[in-house]
C-alpha atoms as a PDB file:
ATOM      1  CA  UNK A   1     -50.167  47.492   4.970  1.00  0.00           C
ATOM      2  CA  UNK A   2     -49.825  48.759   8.440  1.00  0.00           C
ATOM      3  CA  UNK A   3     -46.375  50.134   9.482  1.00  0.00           C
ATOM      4  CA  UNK A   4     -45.660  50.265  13.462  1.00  0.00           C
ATOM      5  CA  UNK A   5     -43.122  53.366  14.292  1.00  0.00           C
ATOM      6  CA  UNK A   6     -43.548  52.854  17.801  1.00  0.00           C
ATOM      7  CA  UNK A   7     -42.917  49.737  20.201  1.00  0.00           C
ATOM      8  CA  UNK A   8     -45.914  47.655  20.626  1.00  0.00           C
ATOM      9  CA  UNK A   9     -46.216  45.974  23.605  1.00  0.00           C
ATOM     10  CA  UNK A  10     -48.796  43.457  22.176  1.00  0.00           C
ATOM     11  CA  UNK A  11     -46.226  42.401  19.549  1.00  0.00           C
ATOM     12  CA  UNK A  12     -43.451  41.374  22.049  1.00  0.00           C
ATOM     13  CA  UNK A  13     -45.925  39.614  24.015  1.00  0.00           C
ATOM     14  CA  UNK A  14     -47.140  37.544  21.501  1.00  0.00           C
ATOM     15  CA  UNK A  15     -43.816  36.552  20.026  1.00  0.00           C
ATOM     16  CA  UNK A  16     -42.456  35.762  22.900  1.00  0.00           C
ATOM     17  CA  UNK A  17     -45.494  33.386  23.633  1.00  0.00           C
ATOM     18  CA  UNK A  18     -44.826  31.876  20.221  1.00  0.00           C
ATOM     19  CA  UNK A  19     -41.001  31.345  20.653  1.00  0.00           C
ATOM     20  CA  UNK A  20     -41.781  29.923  24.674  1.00  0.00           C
ATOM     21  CA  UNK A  21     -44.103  27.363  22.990  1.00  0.00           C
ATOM     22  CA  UNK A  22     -41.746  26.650  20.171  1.00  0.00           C
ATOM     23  CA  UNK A  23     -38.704  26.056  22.394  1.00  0.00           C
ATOM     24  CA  UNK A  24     -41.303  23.625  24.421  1.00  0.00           C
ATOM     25  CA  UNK A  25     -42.541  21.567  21.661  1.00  0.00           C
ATOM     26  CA  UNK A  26     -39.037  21.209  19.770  1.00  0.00           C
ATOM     27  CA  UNK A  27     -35.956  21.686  22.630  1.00  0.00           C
ATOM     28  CA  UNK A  28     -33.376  20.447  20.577  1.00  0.00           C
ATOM     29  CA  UNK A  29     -33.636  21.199  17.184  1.00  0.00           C
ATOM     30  CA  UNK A  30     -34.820  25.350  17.684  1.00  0.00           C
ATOM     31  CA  UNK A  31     -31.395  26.732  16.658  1.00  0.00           C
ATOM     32  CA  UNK A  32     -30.603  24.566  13.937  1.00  0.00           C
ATOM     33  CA  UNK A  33     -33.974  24.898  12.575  1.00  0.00           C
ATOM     34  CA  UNK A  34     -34.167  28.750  12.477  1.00  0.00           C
ATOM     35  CA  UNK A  35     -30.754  29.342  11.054  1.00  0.00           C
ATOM     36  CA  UNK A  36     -31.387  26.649   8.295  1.00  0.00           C
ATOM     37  CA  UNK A  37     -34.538  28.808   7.211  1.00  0.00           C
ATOM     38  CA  UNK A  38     -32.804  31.940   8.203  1.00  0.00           C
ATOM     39  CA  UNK A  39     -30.270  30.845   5.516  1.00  0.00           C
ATOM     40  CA  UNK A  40     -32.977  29.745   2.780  1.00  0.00           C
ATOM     41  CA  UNK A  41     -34.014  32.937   3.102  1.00  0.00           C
ATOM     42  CA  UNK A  42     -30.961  34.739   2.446  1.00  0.00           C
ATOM     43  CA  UNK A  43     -28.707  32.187   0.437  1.00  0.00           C
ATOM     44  CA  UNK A  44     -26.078  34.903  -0.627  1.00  0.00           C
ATOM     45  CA  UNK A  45     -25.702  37.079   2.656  1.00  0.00           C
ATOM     46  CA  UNK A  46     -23.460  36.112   5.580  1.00  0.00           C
ATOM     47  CA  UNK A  47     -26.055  35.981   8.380  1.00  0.00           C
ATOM     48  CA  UNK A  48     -26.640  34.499  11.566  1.00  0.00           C
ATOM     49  CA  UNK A  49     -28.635  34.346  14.671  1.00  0.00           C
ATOM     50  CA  UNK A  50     -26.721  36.982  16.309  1.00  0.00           C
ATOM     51  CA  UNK A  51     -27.776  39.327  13.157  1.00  0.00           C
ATOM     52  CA  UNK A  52     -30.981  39.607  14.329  1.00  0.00           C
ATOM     53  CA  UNK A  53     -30.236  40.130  17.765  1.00  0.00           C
ATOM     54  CA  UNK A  54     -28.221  42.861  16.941  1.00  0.00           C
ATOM     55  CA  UNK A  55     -30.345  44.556  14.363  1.00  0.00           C
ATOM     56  CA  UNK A  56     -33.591  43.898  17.235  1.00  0.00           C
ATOM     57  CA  UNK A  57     -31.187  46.009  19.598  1.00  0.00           C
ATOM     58  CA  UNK A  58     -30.695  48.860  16.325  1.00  0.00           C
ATOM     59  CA  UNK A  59     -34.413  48.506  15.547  1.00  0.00           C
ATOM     60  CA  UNK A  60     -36.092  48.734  19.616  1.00  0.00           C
ATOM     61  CA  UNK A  61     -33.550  51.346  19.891  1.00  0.00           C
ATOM     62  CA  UNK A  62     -34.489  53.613  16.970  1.00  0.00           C
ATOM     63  CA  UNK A  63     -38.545  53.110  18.158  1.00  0.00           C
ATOM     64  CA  UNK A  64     -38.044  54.726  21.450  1.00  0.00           C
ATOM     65  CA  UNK A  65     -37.718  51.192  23.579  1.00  0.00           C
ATOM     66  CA  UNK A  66     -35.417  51.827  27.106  1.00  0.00           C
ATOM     67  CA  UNK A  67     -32.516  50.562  26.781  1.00  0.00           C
ATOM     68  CA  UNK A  68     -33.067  48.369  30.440  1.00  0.00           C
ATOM     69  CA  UNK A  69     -35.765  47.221  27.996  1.00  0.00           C
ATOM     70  CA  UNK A  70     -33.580  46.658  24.845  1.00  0.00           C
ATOM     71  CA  UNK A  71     -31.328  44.543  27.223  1.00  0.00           C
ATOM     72  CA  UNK A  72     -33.783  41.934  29.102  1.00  0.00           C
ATOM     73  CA  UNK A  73     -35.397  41.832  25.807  1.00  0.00           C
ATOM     74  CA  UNK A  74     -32.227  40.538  24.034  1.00  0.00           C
ATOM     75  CA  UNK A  75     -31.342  38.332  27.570  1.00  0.00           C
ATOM     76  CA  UNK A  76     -28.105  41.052  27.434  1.00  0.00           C
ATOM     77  CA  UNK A  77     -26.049  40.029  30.744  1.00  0.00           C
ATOM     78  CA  UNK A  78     -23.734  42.584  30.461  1.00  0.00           C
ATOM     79  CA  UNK A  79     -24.318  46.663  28.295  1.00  0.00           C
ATOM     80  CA  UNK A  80     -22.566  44.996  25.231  1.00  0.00           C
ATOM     81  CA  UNK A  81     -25.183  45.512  23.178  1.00  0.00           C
ATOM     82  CA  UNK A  82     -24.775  49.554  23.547  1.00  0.00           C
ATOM     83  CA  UNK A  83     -22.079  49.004  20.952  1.00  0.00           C
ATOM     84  CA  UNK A  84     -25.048  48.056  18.417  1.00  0.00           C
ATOM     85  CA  UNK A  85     -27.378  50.465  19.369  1.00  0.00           C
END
């Protein structure tokens, strides 16, 4: 099993390709989709979309990622999520 410490660039790239081309092929049914796996996943926690936005945030933060990084990364507006990190 390989265990990344560090922020890979390669990752981020290909997610992001993956979630572009998912968002292309099914516009309206992403969000619904995802959080009706994200709960099949996890049928007894209270979790949600903006879980894993926040832990990402925690998570970039902890591997070294800028946090000008951290925030286009998370499409951040504002430095609101400094509060998670």
């Amino acid at each position: 099993m390989v265990h990344h410490t560090a922020f890979d660039p390669d990752s981020l790239a290909t997610f992001s390709q993956y979630l572009l081309s998912r968002d292309a092929r099914f516009p309206l049914h992403t969000h619904s989709w995802f959080l009706r796996h994200l709960h099949d996943f996890f049928p007894h926690h209270s979790i949600g979309g903006h879980s894993l936005r926040t832990g990402g945030a925690t998570s970039l933060a902890a591997a070294g990622v800028p946090t000008s990084q951290i925030q286009a990364i998370g499409r951040w507006k504002s430095s609101a999520f400094e509060h998670y990190i």
